[in-house]
N, C-alpha and C. Protein backbone atom coordinates (compact mmCIF):
# COMPACT_ATOMS: atom_id res chain seq x y z
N UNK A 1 -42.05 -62.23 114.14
CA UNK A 1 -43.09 -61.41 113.49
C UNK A 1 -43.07 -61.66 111.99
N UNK A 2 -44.22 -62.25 111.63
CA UNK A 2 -44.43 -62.05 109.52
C UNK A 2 -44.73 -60.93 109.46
N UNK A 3 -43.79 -60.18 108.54
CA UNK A 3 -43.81 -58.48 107.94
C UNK A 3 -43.78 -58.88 106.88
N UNK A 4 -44.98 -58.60 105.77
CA UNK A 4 -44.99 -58.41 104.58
C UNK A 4 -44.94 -57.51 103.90
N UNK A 5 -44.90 -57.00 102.59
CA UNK A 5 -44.79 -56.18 102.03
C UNK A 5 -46.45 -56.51 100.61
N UNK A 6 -47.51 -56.09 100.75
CA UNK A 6 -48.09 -56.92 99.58
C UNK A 6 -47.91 -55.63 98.45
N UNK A 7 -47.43 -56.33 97.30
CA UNK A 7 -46.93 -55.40 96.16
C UNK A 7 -47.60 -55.12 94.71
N UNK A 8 -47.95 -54.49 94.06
CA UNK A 8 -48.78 -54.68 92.85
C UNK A 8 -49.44 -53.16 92.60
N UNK A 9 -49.58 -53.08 91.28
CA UNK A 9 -49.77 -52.43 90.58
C UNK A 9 -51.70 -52.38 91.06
N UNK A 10 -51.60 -50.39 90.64
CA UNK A 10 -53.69 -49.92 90.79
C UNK A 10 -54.41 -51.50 90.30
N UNK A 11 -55.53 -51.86 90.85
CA UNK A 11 -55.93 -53.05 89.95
C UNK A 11 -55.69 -54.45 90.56
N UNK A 12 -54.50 -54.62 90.85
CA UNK A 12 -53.76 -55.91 90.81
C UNK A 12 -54.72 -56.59 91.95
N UNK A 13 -55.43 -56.37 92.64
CA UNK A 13 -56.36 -57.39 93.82
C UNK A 13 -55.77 -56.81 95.19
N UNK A 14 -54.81 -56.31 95.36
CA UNK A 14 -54.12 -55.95 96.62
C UNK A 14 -55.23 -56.10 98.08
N UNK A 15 -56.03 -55.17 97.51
CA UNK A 15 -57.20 -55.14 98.96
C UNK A 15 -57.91 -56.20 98.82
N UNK A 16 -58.88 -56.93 98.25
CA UNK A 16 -59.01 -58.34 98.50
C UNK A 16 -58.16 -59.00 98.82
N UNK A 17 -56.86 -59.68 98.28
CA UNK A 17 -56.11 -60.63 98.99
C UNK A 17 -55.31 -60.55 100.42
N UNK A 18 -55.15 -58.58 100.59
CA UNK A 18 -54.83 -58.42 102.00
C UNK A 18 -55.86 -58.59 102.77
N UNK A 19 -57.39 -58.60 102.36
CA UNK A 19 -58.09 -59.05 103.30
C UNK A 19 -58.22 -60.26 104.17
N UNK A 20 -58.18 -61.32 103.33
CA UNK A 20 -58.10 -62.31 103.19
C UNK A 20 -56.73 -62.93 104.01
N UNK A 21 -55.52 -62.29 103.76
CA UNK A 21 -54.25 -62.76 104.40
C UNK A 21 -54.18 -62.20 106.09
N UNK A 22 -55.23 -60.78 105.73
CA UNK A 22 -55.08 -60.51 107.51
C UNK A 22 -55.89 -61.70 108.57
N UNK A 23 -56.95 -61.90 107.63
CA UNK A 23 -58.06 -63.24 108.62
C UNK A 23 -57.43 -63.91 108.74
N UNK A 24 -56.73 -64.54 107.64
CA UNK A 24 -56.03 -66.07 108.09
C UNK A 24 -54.92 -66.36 109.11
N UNK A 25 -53.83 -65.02 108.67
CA UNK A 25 -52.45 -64.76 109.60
C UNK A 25 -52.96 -64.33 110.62
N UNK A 26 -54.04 -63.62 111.15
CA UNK A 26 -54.16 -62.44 112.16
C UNK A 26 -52.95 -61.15 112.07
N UNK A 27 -52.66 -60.78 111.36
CA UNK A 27 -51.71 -59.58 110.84
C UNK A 27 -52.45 -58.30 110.94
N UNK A 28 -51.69 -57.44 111.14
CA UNK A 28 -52.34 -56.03 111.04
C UNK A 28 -51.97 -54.96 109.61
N UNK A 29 -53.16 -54.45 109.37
CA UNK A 29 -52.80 -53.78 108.14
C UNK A 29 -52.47 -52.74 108.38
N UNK A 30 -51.57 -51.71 107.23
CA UNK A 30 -50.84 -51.24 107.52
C UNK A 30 -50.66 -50.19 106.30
N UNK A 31 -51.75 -49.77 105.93
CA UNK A 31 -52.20 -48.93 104.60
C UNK A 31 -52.08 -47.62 104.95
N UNK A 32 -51.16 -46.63 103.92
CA UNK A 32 -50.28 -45.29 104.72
C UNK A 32 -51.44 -44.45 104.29
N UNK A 33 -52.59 -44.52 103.63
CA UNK A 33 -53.65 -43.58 103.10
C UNK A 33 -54.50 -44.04 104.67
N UNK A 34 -54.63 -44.98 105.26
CA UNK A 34 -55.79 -44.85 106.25
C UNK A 34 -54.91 -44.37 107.29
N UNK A 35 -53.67 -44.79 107.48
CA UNK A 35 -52.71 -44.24 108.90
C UNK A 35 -52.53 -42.83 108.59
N UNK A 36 -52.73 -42.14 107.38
CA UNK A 36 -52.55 -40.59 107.61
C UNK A 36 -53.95 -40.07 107.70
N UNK A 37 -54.89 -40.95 107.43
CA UNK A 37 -56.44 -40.17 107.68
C UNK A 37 -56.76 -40.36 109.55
N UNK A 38 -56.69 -41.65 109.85
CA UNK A 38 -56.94 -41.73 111.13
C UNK A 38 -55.65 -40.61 112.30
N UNK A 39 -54.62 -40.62 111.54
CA UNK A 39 -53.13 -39.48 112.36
C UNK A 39 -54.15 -38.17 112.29
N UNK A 40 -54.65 -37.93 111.16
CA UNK A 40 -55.09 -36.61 111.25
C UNK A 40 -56.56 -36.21 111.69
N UNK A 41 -57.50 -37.06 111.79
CA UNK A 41 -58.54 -37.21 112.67
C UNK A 41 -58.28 -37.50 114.13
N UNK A 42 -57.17 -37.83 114.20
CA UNK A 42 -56.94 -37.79 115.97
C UNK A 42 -55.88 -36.63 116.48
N UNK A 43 -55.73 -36.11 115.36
CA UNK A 43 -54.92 -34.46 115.76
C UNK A 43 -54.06 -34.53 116.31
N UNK A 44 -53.15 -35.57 116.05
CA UNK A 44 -51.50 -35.78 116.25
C UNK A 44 -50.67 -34.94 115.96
N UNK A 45 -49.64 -34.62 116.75
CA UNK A 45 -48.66 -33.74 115.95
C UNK A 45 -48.42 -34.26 114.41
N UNK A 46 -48.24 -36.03 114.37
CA UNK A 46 -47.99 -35.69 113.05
C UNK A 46 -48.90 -35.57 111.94
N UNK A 47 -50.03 -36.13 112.45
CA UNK A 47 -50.86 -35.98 111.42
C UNK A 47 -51.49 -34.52 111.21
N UNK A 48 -51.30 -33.47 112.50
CA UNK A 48 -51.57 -31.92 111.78
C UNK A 48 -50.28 -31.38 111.10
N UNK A 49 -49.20 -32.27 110.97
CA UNK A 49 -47.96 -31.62 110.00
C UNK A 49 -48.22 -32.05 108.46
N UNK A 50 -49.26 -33.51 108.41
CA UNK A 50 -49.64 -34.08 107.21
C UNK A 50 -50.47 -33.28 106.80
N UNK A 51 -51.74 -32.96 107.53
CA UNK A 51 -52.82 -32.42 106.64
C UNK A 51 -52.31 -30.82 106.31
N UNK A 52 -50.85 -30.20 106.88
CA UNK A 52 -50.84 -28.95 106.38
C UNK A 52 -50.03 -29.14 104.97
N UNK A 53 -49.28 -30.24 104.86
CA UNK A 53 -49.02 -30.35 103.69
C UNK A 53 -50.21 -30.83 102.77
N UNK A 54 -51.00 -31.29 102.84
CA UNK A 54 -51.69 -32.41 102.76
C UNK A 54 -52.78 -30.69 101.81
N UNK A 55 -52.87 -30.13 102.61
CA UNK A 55 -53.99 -28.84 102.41
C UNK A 55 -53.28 -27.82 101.29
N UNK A 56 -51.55 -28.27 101.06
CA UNK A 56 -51.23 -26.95 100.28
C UNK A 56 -50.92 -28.19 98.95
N UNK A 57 -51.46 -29.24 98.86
CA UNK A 57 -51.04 -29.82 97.80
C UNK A 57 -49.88 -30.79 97.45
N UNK A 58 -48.99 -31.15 98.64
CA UNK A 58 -47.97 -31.06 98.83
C UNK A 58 -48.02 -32.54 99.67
N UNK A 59 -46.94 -33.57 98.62
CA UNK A 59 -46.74 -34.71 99.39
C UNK A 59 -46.07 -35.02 100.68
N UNK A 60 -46.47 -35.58 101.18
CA UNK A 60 -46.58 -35.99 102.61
C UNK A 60 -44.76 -36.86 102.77
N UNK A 61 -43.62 -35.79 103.33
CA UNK A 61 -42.39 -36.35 103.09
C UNK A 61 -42.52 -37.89 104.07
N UNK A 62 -41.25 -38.73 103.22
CA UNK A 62 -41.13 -40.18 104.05
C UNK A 62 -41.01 -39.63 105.34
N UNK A 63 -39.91 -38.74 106.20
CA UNK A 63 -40.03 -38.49 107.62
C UNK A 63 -41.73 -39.15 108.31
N UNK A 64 -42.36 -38.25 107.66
CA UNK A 64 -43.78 -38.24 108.22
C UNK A 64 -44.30 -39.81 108.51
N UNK A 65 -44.01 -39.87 107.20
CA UNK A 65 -44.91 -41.04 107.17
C UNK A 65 -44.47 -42.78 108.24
N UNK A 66 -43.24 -42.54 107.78
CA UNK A 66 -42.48 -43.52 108.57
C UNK A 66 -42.30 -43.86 110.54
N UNK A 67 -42.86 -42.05 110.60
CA UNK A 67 -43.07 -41.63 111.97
C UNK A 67 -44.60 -42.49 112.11
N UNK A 68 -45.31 -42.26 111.47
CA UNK A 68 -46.76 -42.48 111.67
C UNK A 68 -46.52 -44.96 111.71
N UNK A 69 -45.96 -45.37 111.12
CA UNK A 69 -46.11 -46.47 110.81
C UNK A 69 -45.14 -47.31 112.28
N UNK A 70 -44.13 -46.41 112.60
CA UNK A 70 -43.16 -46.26 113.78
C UNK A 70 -44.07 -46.12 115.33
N UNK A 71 -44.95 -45.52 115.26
CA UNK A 71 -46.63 -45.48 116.12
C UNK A 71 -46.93 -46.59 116.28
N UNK A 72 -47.14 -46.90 114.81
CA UNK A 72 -48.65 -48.45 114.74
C UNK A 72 -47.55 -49.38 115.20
N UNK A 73 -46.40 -49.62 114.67
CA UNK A 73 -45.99 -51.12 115.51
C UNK A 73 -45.37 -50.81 116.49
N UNK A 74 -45.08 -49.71 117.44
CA UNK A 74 -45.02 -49.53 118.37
C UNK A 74 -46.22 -50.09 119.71
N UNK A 75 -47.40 -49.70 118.42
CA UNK A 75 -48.69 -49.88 119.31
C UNK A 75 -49.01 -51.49 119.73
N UNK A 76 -48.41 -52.20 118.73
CA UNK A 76 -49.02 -53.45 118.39
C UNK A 76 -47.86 -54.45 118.31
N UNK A 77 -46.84 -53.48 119.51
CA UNK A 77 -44.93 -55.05 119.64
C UNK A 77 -46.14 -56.33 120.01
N UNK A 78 -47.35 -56.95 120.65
CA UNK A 78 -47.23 -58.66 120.64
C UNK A 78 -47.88 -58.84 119.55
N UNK A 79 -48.14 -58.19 118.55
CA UNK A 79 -48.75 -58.72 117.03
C UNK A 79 -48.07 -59.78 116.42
N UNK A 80 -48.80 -60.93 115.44
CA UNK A 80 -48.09 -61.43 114.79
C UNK A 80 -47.24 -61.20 113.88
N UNK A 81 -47.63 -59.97 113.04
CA UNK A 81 -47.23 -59.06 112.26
C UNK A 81 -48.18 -58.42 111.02
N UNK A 82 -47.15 -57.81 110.23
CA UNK A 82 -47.77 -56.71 109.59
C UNK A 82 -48.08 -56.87 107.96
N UNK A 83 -49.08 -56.49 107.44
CA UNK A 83 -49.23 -56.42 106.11
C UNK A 83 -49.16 -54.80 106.03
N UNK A 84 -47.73 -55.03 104.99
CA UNK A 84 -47.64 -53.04 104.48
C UNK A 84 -48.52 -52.95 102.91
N UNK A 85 -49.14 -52.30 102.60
CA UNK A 85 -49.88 -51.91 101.54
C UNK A 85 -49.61 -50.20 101.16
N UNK A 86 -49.06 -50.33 100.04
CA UNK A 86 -48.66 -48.87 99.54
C UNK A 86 -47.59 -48.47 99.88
N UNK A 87 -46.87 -49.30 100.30
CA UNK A 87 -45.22 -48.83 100.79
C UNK A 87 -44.86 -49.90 101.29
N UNK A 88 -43.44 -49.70 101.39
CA UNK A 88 -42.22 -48.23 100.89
C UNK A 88 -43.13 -48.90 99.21
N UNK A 89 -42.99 -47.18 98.18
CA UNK A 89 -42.92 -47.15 97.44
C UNK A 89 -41.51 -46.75 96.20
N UNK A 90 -40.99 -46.37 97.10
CA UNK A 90 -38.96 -45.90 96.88
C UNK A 90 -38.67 -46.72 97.57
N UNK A 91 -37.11 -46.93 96.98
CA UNK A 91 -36.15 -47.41 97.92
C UNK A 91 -35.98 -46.68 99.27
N UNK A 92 -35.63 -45.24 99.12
CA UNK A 92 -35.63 -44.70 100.72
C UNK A 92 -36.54 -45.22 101.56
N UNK A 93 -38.08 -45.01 100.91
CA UNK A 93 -39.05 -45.61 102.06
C UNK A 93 -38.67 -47.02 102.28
N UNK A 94 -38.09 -48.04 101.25
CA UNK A 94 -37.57 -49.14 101.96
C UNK A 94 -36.54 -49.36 102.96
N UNK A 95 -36.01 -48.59 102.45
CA UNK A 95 -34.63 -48.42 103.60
C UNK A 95 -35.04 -47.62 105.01
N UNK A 96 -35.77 -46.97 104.42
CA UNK A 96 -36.55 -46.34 105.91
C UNK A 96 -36.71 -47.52 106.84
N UNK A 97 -38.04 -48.35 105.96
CA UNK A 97 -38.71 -48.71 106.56
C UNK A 97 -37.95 -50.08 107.27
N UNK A 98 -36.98 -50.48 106.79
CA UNK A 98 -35.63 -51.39 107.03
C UNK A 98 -35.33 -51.42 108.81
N UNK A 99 -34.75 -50.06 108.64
CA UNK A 99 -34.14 -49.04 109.72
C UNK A 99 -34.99 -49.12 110.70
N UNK A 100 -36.13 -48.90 110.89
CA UNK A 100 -37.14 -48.32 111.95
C UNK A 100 -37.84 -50.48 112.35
N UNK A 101 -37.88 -51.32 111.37
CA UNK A 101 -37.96 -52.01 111.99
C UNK A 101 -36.87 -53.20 112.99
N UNK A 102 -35.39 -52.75 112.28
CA UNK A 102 -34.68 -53.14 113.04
C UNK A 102 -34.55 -52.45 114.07
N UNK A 103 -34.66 -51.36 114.42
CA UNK A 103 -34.61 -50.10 115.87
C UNK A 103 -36.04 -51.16 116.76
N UNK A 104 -36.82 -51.67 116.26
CA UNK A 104 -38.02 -52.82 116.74
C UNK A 104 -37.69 -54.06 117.15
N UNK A 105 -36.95 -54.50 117.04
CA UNK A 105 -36.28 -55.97 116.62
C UNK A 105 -36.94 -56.84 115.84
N UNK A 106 -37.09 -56.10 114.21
CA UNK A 106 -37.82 -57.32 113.51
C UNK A 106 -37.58 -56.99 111.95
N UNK A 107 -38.13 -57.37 111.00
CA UNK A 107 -37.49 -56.80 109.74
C UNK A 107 -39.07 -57.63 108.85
N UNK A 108 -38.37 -56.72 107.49
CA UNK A 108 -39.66 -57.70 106.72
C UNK A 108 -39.30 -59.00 105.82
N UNK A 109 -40.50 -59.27 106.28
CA UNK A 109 -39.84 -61.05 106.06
C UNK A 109 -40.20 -61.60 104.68
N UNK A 110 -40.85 -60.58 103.66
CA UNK A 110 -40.96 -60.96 102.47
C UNK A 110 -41.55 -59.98 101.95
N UNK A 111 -41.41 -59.40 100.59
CA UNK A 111 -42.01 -58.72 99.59
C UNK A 111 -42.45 -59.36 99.03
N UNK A 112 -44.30 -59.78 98.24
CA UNK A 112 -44.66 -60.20 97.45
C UNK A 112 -45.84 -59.37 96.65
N UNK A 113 -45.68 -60.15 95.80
CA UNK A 113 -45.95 -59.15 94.55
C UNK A 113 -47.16 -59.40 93.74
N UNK A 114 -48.39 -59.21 93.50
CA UNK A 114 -49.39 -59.50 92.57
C UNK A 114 -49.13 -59.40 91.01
N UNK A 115 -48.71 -60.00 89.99
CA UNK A 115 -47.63 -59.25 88.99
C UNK A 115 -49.13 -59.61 87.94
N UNK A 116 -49.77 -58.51 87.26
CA UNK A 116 -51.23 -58.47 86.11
C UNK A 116 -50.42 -57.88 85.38
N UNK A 117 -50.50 -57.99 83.87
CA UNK A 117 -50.26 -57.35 82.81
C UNK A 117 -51.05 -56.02 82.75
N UNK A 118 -50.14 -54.66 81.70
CA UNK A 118 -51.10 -53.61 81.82
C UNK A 118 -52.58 -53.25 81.14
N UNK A 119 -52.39 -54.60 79.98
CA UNK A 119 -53.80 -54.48 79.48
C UNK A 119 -54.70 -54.93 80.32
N UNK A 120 -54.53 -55.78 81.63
CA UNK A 120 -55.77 -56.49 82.19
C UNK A 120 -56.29 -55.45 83.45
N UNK A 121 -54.93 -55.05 83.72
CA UNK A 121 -55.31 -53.51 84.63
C UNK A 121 -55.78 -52.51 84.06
N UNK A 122 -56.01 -52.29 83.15
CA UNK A 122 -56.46 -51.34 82.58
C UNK A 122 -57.96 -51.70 82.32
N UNK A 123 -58.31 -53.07 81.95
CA UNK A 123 -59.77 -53.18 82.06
C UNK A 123 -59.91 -53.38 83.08
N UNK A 124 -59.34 -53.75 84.03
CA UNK A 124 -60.07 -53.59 85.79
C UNK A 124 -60.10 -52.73 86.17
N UNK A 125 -59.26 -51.76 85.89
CA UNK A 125 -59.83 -50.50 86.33
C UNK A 125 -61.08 -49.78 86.14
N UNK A 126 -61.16 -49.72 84.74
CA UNK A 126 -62.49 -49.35 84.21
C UNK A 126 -63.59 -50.14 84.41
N UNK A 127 -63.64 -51.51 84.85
CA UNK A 127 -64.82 -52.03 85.31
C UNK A 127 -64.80 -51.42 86.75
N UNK A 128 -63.79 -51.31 87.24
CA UNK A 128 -64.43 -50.97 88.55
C UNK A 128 -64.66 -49.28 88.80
N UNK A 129 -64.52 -48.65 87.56
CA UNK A 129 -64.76 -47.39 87.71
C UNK A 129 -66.04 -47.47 87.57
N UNK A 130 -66.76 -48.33 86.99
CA UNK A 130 -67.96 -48.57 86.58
C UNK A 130 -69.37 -48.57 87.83
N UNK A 131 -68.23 -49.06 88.68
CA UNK A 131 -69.03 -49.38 90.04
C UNK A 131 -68.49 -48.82 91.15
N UNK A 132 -67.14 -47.67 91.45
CA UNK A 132 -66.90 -47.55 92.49
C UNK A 132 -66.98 -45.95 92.48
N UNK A 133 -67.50 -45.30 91.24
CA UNK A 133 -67.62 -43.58 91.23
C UNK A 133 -66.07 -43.41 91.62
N UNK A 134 -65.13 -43.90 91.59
CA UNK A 134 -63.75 -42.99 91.25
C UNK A 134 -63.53 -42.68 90.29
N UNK A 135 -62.95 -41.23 90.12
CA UNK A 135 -63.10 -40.40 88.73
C UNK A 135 -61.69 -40.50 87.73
N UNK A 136 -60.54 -41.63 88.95
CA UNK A 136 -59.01 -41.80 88.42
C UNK A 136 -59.40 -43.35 87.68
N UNK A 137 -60.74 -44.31 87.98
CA UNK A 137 -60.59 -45.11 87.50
C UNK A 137 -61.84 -45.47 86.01
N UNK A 138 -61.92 -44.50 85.98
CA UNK A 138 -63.31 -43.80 84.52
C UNK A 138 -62.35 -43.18 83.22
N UNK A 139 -61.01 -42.97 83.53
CA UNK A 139 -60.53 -42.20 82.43
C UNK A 139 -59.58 -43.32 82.08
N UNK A 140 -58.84 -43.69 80.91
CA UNK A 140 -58.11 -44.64 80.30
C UNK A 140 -57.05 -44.09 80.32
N UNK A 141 -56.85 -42.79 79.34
CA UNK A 141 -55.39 -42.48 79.79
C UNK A 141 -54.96 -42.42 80.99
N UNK A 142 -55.93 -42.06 81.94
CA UNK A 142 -55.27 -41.56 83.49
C UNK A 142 -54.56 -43.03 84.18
N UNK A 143 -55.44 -43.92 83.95
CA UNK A 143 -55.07 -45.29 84.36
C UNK A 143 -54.03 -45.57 83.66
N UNK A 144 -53.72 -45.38 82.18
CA UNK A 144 -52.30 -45.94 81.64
C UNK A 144 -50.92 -45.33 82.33
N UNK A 145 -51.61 -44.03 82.67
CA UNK A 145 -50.60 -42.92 83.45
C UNK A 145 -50.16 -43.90 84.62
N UNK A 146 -51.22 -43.85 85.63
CA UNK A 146 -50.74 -44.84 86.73
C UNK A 146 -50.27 -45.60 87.17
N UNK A 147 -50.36 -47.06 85.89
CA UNK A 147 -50.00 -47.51 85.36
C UNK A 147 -48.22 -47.71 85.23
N UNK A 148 -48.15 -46.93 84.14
CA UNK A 148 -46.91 -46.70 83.84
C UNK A 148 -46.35 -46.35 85.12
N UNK A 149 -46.51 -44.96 85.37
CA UNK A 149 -45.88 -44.29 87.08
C UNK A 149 -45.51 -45.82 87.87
N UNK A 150 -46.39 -46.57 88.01
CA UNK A 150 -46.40 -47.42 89.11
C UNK A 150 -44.92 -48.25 88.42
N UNK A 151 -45.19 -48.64 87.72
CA UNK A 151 -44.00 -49.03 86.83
C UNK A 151 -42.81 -49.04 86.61
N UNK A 152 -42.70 -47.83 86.40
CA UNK A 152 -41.44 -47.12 86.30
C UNK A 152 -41.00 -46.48 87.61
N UNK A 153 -41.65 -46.59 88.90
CA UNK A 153 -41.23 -45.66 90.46
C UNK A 153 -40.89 -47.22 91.05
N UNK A 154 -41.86 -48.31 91.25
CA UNK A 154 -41.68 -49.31 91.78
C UNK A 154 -40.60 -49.99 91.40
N UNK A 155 -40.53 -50.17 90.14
CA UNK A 155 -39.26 -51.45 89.89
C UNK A 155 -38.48 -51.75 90.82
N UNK A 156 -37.66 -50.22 91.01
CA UNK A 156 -36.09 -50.64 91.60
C UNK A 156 -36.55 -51.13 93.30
N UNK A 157 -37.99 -50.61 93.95
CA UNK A 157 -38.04 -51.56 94.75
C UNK A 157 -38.25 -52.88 94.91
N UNK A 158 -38.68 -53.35 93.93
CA UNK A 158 -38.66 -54.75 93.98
C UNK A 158 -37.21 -55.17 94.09
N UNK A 159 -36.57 -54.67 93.16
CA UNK A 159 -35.28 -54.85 93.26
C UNK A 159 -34.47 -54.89 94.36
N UNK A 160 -34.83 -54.00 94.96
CA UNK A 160 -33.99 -54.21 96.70
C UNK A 160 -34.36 -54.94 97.38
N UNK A 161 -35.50 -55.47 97.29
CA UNK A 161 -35.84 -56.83 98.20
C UNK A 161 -35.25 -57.85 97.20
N UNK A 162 -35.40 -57.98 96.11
CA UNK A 162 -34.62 -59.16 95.36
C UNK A 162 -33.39 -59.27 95.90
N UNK A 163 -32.66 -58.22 95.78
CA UNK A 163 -30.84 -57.89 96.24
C UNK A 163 -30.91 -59.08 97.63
N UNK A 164 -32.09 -58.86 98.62
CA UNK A 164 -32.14 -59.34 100.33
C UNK A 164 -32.62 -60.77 100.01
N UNK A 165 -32.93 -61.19 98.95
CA UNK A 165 -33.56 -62.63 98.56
C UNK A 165 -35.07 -63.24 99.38
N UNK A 166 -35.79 -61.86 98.89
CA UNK A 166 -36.78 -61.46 99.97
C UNK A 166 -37.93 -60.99 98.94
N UNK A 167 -37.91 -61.26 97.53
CA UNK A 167 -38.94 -61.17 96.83
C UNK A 167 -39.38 -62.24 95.98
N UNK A 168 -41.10 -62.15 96.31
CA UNK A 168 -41.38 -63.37 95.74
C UNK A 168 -42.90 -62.58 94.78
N UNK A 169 -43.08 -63.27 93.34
CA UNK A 169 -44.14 -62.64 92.80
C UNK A 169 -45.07 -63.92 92.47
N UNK A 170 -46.18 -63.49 92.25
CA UNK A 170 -47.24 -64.27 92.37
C UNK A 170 -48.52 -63.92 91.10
N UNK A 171 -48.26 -64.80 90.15
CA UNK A 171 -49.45 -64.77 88.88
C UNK A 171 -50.93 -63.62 89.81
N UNK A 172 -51.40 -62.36 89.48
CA UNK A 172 -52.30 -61.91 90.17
C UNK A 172 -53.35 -62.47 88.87
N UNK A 173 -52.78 -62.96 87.90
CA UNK A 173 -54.41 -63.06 87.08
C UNK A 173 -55.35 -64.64 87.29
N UNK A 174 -56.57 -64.75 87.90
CA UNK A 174 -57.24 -66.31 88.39
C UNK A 174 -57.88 -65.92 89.16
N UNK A 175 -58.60 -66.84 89.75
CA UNK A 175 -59.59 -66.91 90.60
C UNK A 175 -58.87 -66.37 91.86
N UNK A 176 -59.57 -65.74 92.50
CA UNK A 176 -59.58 -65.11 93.75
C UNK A 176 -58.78 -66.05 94.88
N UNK A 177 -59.70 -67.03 94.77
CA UNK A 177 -58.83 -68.37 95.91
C UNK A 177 -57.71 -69.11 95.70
N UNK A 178 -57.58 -69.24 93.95
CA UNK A 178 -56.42 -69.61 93.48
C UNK A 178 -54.70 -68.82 94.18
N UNK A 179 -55.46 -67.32 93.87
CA UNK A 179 -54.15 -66.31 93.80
C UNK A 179 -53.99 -66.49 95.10
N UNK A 180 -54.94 -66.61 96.70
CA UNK A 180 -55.03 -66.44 97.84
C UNK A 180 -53.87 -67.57 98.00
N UNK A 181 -54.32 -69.05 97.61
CA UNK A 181 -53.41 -70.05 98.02
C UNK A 181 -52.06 -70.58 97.78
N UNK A 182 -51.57 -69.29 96.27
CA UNK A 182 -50.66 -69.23 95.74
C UNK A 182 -49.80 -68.24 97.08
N UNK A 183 -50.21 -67.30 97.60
CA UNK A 183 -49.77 -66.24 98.37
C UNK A 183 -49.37 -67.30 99.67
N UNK A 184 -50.51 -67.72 99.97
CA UNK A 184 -50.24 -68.80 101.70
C UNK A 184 -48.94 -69.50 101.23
N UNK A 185 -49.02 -70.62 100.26
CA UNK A 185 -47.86 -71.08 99.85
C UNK A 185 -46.47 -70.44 100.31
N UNK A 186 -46.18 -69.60 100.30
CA UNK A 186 -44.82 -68.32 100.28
C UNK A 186 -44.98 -67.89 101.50
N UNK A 187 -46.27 -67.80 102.35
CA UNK A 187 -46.20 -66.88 103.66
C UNK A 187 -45.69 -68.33 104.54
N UNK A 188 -46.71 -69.28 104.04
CA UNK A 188 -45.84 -70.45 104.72
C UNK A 188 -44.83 -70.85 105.30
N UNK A 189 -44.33 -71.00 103.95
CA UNK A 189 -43.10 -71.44 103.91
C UNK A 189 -42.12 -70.94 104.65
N UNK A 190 -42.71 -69.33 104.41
CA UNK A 190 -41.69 -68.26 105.18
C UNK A 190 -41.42 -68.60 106.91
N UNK A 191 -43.14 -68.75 107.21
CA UNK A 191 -43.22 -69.26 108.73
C UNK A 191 -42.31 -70.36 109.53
N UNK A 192 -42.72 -71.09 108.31
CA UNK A 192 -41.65 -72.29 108.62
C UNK A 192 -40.44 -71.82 109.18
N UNK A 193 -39.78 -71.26 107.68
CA UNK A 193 -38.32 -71.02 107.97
C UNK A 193 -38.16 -70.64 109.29
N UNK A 194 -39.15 -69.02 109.35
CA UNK A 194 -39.11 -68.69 110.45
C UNK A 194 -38.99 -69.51 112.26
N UNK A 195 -39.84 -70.55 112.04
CA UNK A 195 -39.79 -71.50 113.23
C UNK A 195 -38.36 -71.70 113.01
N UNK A 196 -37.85 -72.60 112.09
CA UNK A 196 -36.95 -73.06 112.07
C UNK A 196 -35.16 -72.47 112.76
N UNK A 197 -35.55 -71.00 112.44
CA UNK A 197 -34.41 -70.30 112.78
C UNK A 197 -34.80 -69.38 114.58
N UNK A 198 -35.77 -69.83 114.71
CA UNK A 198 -35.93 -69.67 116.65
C UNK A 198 -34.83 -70.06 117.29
């Protein structure tokens, strides 16, 4: 199974290039904002434990969430594998998420990373506040906020996949197809290995 991790900062291209990597790999996505909307539109136990936190303001603990992602590749053991988007954003959620795929028999087979500077995210944001009516991507400070947050919460995960020799980052600033073939490059390779160690 290719388990990715695609990594990057508000801005960084994430949803275009995971688009793009699910067509080519056939991978399943694996975005914890649509797995807790669809958990709670289908009135799951866990997703009515999400939306009651979810209703008092109140973040949605890793338990939850890890339960909900523990579902999807449950659902989908002959997949090729998975693109995670938005997590783990902690180390716990990495280590979570570690745990629950070895209890699977499989692990993730690379963290990679879209790495944009914060001035260029910061004008992508605002262009695309321009055009997408989000009200987090119209304000400048709020985006530097995010920004930063993302910054300063993420690091040390990168770091734990570095520790596993399992992180790889990737120039996010260029042409769309550029950054795409920079990414294949690394998923490649990975495949390879992967054959190789069958």
């Amino acid at each position: 199974m290719l388990n990715i991790v695609l990594f990057g900062p508000p801005g960084a291209g994430k949803g275009t290039q995971s688009q793009k990597l699910l067509d080519k790999y056939n991978l399943i996505h694996l975005s914890t904002g649509d797995l807790l909307r669809s958990e709670i539109a289908a009135g799951t136990a866990l997703g009515l434990e999400a939306k009651k936190l979810m209703d008092n303001g109140l973040l949605v603990p890793d338990e939850v969430v890890i339960g909900m992602i523990e579902n999807k590749v449950k659902e989908h053991r002959q997949a090729a594998g998975f693109i995670f988007d938005g997590f783990p954003r902690t180390v716990p959620q990495a280590q979570g998420l570690d745990k629950l795929l070895q209890d699977n028999d499989t692990e993730i087979s690379a963290m990679i990373a879209l790495k944009v500077d914060d001035e260029e995210l910061t004008k992508r944001l605002l262009l695309r506040g321009q055009t997408s009516g989000r009200p987090d991507d119209q304000n400048e400070e709020l985006i530097r906020k995010r920004v930063n947050e993302y910054n300063t919460k993420t690091k040390p995960v990168a770091d734990y996949y570095a520790g596993q020799g399992k992180y790889f980052a990737v120039d996010g600033i260029g042409e769309i197809e550029e950054i795409f073939k920079a990414l294949c490059q690394h998923i490649d390779a990975l495949k390879e290995k992967q054959e190789e160690n069958k």
